[in-house]
C-alpha atoms as a PDB file:
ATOM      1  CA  UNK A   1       0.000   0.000   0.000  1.00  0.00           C
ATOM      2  CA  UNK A   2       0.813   3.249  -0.833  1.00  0.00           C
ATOM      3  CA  UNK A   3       2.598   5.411   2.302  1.00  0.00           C
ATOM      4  CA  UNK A   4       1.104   8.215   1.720  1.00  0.00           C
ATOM      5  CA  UNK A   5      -2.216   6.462   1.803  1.00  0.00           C
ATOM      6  CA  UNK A   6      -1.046   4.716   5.043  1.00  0.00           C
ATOM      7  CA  UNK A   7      -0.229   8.380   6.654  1.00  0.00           C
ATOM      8  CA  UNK A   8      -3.753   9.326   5.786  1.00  0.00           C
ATOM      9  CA  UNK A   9      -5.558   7.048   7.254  1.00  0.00           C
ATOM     10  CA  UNK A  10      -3.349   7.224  10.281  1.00  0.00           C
ATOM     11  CA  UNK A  11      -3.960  10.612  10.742  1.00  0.00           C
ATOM     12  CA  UNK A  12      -8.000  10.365  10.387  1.00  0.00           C
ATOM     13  CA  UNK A  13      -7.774   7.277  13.098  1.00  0.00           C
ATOM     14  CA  UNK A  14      -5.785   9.929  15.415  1.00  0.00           C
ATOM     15  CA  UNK A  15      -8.832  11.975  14.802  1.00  0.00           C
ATOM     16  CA  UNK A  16     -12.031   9.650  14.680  1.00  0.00           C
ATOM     17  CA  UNK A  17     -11.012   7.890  17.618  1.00  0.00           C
ATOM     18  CA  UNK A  18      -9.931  10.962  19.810  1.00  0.00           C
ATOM     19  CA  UNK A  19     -12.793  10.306  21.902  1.00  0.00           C
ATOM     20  CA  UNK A  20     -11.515   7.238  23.765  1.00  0.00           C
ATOM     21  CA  UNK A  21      -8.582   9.791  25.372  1.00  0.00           C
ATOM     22  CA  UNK A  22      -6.217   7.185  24.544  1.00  0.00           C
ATOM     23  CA  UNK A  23      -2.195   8.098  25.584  1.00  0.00           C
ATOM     24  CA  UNK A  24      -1.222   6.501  22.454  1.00  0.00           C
ATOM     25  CA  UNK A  25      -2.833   5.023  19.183  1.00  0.00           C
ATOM     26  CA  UNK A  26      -0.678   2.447  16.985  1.00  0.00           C
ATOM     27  CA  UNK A  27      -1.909   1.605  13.278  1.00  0.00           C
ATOM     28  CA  UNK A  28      -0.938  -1.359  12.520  1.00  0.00           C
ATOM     29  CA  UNK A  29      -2.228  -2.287   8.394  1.00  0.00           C
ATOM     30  CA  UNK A  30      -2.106  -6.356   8.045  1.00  0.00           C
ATOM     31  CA  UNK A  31      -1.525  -8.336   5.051  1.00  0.00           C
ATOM     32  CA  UNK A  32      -5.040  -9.805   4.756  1.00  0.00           C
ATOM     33  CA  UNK A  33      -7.472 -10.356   1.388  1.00  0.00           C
ATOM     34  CA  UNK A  34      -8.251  -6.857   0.377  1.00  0.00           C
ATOM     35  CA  UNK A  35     -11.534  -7.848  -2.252  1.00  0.00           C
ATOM     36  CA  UNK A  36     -14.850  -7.053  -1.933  1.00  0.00           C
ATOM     37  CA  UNK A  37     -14.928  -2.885  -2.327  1.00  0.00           C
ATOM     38  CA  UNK A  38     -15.627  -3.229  -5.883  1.00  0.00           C
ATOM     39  CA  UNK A  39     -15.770   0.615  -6.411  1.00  0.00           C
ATOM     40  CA  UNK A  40     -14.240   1.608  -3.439  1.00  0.00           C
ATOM     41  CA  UNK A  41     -10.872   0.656  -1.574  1.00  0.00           C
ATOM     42  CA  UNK A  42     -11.349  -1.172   1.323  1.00  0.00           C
ATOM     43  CA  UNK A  43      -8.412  -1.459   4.121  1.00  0.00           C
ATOM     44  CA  UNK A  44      -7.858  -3.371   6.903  1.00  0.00           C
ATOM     45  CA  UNK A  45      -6.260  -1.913  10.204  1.00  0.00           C
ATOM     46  CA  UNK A  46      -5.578  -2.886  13.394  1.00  0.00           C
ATOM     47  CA  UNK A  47      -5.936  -0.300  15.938  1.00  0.00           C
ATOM     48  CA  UNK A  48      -4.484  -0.885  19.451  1.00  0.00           C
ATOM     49  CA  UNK A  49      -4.683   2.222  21.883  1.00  0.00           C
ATOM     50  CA  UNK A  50      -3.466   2.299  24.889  1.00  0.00           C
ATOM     51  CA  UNK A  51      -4.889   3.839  28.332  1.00  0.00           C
ATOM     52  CA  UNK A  52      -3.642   3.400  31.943  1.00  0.00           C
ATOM     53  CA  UNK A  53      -1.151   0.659  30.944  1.00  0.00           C
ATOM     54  CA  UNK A  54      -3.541  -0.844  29.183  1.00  0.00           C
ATOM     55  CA  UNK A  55      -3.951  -1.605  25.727  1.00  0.00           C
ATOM     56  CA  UNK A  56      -6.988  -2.436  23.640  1.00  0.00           C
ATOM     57  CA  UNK A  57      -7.262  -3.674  20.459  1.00  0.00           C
ATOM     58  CA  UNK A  58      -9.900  -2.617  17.486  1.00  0.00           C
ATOM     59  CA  UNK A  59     -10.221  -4.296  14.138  1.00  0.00           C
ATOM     60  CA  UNK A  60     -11.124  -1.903  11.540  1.00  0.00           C
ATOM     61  CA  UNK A  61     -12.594  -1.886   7.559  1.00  0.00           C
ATOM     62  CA  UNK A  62     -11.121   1.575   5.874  1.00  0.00           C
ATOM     63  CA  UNK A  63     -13.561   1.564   3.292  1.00  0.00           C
ATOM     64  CA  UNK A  64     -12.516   4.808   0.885  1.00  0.00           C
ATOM     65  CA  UNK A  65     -13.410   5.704  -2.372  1.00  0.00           C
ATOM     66  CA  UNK A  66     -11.130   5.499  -5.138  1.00  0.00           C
ATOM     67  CA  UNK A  67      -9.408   9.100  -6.276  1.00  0.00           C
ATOM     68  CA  UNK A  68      -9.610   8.217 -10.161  1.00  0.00           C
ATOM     69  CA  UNK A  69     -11.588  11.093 -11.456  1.00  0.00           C
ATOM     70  CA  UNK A  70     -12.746   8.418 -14.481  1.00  0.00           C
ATOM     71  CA  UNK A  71     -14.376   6.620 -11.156  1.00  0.00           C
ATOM     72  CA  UNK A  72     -15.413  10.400  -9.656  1.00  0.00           C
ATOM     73  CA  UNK A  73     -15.956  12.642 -12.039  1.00  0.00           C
ATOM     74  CA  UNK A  74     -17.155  10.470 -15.051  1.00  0.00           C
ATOM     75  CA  UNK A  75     -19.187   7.726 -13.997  1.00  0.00           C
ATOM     76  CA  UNK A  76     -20.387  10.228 -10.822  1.00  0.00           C
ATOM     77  CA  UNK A  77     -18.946   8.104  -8.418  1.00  0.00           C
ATOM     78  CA  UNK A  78     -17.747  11.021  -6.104  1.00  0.00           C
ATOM     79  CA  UNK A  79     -21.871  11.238  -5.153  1.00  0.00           C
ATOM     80  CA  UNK A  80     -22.549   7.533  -4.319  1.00  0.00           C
ATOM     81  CA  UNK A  81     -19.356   8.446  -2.326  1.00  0.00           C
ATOM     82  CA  UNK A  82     -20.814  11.230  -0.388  1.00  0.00           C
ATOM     83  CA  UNK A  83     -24.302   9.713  -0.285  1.00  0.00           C
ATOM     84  CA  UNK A  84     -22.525   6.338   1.576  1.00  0.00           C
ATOM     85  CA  UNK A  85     -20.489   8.645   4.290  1.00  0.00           C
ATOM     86  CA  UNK A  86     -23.841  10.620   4.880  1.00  0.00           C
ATOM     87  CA  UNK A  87     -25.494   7.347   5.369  1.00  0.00           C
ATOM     88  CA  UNK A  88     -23.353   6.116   8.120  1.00  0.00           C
ATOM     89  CA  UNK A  89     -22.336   9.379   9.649  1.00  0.00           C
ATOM     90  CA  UNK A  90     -25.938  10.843   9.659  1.00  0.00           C
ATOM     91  CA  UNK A  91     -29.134   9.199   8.433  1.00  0.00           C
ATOM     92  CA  UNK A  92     -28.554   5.650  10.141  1.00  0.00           C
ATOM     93  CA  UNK A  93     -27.575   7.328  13.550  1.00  0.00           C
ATOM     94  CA  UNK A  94     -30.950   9.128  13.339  1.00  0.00           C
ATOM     95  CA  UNK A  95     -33.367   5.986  11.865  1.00  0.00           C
ATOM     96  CA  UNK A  96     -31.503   4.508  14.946  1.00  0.00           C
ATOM     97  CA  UNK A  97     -32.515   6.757  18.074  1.00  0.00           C
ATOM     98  CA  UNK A  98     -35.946   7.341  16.372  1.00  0.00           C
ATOM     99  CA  UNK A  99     -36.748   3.480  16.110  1.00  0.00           C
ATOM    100  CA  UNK A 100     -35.489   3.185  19.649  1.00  0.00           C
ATOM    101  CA  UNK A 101     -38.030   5.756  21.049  1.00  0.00           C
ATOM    102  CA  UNK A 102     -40.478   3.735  19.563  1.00  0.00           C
ATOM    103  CA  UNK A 103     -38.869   0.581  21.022  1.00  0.00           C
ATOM    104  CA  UNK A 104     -38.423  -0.474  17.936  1.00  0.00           C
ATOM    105  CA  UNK A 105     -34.820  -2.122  17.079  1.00  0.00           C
ATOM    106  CA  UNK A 106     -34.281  -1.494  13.736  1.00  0.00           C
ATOM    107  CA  UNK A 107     -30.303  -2.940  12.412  1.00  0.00           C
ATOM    108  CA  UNK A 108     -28.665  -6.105  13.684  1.00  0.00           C
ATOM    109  CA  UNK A 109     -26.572  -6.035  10.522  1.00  0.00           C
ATOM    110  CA  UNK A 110     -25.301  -3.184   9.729  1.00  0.00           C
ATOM    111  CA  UNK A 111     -21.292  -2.736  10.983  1.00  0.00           C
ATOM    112  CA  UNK A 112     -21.030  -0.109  13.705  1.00  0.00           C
ATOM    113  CA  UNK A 113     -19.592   3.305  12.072  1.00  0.00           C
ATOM    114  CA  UNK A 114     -16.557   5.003  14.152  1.00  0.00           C
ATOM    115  CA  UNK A 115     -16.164   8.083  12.028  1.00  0.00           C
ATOM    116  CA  UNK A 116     -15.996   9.294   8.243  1.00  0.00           C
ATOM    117  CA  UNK A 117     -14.201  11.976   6.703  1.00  0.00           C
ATOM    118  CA  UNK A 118     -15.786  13.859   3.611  1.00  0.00           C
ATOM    119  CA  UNK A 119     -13.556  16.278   2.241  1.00  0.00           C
ATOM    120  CA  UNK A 120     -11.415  17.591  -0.449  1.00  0.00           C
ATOM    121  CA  UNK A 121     -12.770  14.255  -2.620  1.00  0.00           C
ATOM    122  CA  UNK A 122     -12.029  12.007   0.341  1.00  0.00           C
ATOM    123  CA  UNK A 123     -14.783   9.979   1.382  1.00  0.00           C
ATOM    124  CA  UNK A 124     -13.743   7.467   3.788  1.00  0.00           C
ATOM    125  CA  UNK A 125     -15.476   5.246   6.416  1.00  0.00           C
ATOM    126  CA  UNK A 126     -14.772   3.502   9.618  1.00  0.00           C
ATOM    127  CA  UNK A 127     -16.228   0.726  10.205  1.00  0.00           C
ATOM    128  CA  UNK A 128     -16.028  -2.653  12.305  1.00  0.00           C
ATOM    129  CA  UNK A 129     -14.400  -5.008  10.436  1.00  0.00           C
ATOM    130  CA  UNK A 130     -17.219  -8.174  10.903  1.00  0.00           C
ATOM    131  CA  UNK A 131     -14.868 -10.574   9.706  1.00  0.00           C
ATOM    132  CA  UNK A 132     -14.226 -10.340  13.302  1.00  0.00           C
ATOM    133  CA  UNK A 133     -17.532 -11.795  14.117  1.00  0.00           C
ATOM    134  CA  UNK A 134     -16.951 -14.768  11.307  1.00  0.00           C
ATOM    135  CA  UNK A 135     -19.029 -12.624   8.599  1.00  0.00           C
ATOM    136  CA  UNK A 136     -18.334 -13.733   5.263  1.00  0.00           C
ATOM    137  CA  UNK A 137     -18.533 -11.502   2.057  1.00  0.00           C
ATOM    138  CA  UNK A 138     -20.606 -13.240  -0.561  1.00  0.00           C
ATOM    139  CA  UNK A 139     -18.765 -13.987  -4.094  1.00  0.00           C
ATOM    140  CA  UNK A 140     -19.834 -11.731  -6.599  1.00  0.00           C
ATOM    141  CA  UNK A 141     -19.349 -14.486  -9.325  1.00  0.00           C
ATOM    142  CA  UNK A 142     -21.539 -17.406  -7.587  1.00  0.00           C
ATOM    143  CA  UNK A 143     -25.418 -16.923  -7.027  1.00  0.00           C
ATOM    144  CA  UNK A 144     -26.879 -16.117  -4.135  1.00  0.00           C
ATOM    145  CA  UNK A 145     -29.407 -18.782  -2.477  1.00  0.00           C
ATOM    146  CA  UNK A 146     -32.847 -18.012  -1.687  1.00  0.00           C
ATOM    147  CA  UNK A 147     -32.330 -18.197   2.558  1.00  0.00           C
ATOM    148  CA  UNK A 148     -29.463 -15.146   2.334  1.00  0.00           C
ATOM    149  CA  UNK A 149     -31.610 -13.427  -0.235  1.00  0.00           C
ATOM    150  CA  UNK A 150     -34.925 -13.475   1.790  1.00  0.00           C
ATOM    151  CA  UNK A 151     -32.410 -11.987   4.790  1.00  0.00           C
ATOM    152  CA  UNK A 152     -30.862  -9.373   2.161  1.00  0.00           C
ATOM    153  CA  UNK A 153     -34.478  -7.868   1.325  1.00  0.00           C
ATOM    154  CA  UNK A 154     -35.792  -8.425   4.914  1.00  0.00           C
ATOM    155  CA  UNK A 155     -32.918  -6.118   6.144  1.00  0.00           C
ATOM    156  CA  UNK A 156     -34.050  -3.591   3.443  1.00  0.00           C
ATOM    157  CA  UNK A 157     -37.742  -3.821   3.741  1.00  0.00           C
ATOM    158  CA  UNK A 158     -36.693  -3.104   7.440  1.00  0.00           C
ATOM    159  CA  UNK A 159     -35.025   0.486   6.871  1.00  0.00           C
ATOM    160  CA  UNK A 160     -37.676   0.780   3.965  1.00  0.00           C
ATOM    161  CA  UNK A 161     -40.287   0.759   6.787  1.00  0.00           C
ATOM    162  CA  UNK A 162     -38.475   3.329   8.954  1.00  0.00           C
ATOM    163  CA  UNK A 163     -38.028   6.436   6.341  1.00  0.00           C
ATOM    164  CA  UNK A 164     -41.856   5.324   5.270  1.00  0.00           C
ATOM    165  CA  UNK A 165     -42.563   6.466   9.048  1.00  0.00           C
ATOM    166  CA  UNK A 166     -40.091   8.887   9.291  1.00  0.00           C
ATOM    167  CA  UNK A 167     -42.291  10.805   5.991  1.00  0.00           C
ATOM    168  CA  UNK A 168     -44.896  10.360   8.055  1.00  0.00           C
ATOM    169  CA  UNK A 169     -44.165  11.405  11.567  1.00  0.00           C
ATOM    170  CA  UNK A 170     -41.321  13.614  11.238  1.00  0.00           C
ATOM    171  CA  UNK A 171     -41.909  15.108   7.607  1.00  0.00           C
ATOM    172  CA  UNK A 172     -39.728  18.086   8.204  1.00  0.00           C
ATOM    173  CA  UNK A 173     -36.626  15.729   8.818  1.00  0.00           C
ATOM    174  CA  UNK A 174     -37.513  13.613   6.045  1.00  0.00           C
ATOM    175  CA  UNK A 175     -37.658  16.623   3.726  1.00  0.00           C
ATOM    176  CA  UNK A 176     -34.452  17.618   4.878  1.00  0.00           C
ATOM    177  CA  UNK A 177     -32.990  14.397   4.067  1.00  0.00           C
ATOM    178  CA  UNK A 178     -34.913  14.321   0.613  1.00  0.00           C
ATOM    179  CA  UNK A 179     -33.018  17.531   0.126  1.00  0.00           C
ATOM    180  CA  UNK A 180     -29.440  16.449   0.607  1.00  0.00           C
ATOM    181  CA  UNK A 181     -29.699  13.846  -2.622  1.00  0.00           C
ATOM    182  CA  UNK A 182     -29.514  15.569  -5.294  1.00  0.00           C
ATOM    183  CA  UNK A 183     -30.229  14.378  -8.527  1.00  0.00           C
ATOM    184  CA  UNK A 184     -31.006  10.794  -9.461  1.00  0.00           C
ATOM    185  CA  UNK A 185     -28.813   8.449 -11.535  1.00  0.00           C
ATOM    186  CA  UNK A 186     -30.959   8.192 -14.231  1.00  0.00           C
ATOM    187  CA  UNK A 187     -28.848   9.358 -17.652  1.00  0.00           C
ATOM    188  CA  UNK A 188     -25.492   9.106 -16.389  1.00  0.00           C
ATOM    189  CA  UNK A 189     -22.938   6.492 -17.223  1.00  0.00           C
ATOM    190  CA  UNK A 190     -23.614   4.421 -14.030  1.00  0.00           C
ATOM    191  CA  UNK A 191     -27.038   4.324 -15.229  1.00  0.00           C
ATOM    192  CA  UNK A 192     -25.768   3.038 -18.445  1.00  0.00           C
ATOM    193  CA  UNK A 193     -23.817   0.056 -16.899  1.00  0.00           C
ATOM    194  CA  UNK A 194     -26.255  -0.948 -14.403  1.00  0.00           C
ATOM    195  CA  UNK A 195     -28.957  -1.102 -17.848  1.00  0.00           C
ATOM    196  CA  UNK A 196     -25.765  -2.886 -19.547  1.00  0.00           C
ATOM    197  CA  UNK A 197     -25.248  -5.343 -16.493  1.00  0.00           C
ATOM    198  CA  UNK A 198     -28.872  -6.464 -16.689  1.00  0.00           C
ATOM    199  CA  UNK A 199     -29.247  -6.905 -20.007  1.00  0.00           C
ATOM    200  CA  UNK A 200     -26.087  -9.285 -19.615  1.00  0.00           C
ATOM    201  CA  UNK A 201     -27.609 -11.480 -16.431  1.00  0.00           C
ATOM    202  CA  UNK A 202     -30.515 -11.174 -18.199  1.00  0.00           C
ATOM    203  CA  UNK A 203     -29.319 -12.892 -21.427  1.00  0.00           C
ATOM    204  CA  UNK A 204     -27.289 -15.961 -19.128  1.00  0.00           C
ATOM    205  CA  UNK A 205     -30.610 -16.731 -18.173  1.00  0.00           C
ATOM    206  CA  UNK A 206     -32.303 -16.562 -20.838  1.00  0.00           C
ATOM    207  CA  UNK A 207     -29.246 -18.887 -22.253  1.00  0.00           C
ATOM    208  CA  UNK A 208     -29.872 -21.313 -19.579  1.00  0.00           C
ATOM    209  CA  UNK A 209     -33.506 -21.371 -20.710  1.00  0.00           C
ATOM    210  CA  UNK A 210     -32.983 -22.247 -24.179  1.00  0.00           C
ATOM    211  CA  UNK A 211     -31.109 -24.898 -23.497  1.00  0.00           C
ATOM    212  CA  UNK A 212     -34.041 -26.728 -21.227  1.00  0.00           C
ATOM    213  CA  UNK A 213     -36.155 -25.673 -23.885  1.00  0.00           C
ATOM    214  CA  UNK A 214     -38.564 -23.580 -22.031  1.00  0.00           C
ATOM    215  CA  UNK A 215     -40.217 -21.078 -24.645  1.00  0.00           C
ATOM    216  CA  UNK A 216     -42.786 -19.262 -22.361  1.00  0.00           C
ATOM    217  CA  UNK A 217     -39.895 -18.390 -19.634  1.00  0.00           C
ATOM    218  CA  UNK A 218     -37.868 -17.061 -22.011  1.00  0.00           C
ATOM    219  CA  UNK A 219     -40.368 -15.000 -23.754  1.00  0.00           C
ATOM    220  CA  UNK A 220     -41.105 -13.874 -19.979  1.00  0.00           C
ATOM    221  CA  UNK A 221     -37.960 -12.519 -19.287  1.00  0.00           C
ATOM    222  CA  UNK A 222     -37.012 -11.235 -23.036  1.00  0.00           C
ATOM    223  CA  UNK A 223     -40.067  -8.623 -21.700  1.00  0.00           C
ATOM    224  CA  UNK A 224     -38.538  -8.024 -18.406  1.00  0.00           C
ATOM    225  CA  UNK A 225     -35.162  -7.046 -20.831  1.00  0.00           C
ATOM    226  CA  UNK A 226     -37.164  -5.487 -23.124  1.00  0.00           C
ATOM    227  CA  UNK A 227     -38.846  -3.334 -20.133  1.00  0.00           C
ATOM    228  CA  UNK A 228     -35.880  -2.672 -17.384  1.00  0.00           C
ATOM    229  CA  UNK A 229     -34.943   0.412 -18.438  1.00  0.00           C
ATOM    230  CA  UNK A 230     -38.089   1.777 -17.840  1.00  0.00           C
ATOM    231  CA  UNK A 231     -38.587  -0.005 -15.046  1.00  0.00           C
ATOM    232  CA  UNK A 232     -35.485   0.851 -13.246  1.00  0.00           C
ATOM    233  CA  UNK A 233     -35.817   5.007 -14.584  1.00  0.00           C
ATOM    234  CA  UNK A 234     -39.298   4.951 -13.031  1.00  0.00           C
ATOM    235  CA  UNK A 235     -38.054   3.270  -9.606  1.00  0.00           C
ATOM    236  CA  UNK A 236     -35.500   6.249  -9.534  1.00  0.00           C
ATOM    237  CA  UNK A 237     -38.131   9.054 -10.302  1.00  0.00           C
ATOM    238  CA  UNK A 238     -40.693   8.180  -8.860  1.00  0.00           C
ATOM    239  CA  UNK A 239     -41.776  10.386  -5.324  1.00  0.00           C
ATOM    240  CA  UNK A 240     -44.337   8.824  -4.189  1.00  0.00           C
ATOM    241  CA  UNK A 241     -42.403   5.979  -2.958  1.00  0.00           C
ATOM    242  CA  UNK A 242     -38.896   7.193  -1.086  1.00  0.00           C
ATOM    243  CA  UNK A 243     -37.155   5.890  -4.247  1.00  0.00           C
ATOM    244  CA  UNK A 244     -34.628   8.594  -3.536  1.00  0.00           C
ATOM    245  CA  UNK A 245     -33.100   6.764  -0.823  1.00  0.00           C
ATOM    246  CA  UNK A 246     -32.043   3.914  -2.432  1.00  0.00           C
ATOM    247  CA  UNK A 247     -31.102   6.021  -5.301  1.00  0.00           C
ATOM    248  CA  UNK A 248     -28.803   7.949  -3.452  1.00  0.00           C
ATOM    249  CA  UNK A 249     -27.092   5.377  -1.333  1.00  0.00           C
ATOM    250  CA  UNK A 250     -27.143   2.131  -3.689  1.00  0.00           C
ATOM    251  CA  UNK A 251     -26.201   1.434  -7.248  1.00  0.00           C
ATOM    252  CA  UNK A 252     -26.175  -1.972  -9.059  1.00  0.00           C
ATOM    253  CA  UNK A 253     -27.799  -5.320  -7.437  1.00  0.00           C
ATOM    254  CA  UNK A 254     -29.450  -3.492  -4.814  1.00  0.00           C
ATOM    255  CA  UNK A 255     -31.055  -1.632  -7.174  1.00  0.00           C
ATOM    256  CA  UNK A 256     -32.158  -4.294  -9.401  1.00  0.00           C
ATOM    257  CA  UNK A 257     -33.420  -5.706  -6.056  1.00  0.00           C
ATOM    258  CA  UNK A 258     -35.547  -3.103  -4.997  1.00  0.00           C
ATOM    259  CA  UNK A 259     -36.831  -2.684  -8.806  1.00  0.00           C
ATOM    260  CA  UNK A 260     -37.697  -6.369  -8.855  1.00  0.00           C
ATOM    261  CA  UNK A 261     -39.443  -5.642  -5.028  1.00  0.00           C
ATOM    262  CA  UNK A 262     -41.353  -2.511  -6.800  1.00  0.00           C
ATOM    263  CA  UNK A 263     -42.633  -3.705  -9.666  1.00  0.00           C
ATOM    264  CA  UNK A 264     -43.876  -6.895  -8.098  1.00  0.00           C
ATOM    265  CA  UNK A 265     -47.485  -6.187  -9.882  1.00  0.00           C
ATOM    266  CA  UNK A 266     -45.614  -6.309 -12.753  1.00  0.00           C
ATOM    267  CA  UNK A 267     -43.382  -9.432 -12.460  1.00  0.00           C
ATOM    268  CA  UNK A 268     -46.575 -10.891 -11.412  1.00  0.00           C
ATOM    269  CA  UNK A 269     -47.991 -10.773 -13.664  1.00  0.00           C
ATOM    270  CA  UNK A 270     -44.932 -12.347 -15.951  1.00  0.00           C
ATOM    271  CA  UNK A 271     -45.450 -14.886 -13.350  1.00  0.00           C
ATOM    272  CA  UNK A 272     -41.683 -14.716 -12.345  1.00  0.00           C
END
């Protein structure tokens, strides 16, 4: 790794975890498997501070966005950036102590957030590294069974729920969120290559199909292909539902996941 990465992050650890008054902080950055940010940077530290004597030990996930301006500037990357940091640093905090007065307990699976740092084109996040807790990340290039998917969209559907009643009980808050996104994705090259990812899983699928020799299910989802665009431009646009939040914090299969969840009626009536 980079040392002048290395300083960085060492000096926004001094920082985020200034609140524990330790006498001393050591950064320690471990050879360990690195994959998984996909369009960010994610880096492992070991944090062990030390107070009366005593030291204690923190495993951390750096997870930073990447400073190529293709990345940033191009394929608007530098605002799912921002969007993420927000997340963590302001709107989960929030969804947390207002599901809690309602004794509600909203996230058992979301990694506790030390700090973030948003500025000058650095968005960073620190966050507890749940490999710790024997959390694995799922492969990208295998599928994902139907038990880990029904817990993927149960999570969701869970902080769906909460900005549903935050609209509703605390509009002024919610509008102030609302106003913090921004425009949506919808014409911009990450657009593009979430329509151009589809169309490609889309099309294995379809392959698979014609090979058992099942005409109606591939006639099914040539419509769904045929239709995702639209589908996926009106789950971004439309404000009824608070579209806008998974707009501004997710791109790619969570997306496609909350378009499928969306347009149920629709893929319903595909019977898919």
């Amino acid at each position: 790794m980079d040392h002048k990465i290395q300083h960085k992050i060492t000096t926004w650890i001094q920082d985020v975890f200034k609140n524990r008054n330790y006498e001393e902080i050591k950064v320690k950055f471990p050879a360990t498997d690195t994959s998984g940010g996909y369009a960010a940077e994610m880096i492992y530290v070991n944090l062990v501070g030390v107070k009366d004597g005593k030291e204690e030990n923190t495993s951390i996930i750096v997870k930073k966005g990447r400073d190529s301006s293709v990345l940033q500037d191009t394929l608007n990357l530098s605002r799912a950036y921002a969007s993420e940091v927000r997340l963590y640093a302001k709107y989960i905090p929030y969804l947390q102590k207002f599901a809690e007065k309602r004794n509600v307990k909203p996230f058992d699976n979301i990694p506790f957030c030390y700090g973030t740092v948003d500025t000058d084109n650095q968005y960073v996040i620190f966050m507890e590294n749940l490999k710790e807790r024997h959390y694995k990340l799922h492969d990208i290039e295998k599928p994902i069974d139907l038990n880990h998917a029904e817990l993927v969209i149960i999570a969701y559907a869970k902080i769906h729920a909460l900005w549903l009643a935050l609209r509703d009980q605390e509009p002024k808050v919610f509008d102030e969120f609302k106003g913090e996104c921004g425009p949506n994705f919808v014409g911009t090259k990450v657009f593009e290559c979430i329509i151009e990812t589809a169309h490609k899983e889309l099309d294995s699928v379809i392959d698979i199909y014609k090979e058992k020799k099942k005409p109606h299910i591939i006639d099914k989802l040539t419509t769904l292909k045929q239709n995702y665009e639209r589908l996926l431009s009106d789950t971004f646009l439309n404000k009824d539902e608070i579209i806008w939040f998974y707009d501004m914090v997710t791109v790619g299969t969570t997306t496609i996941c909350f378009t499928t969840m969306k347009h149920k009626r629709f893929l319903t009536e595909l019977q898919l």
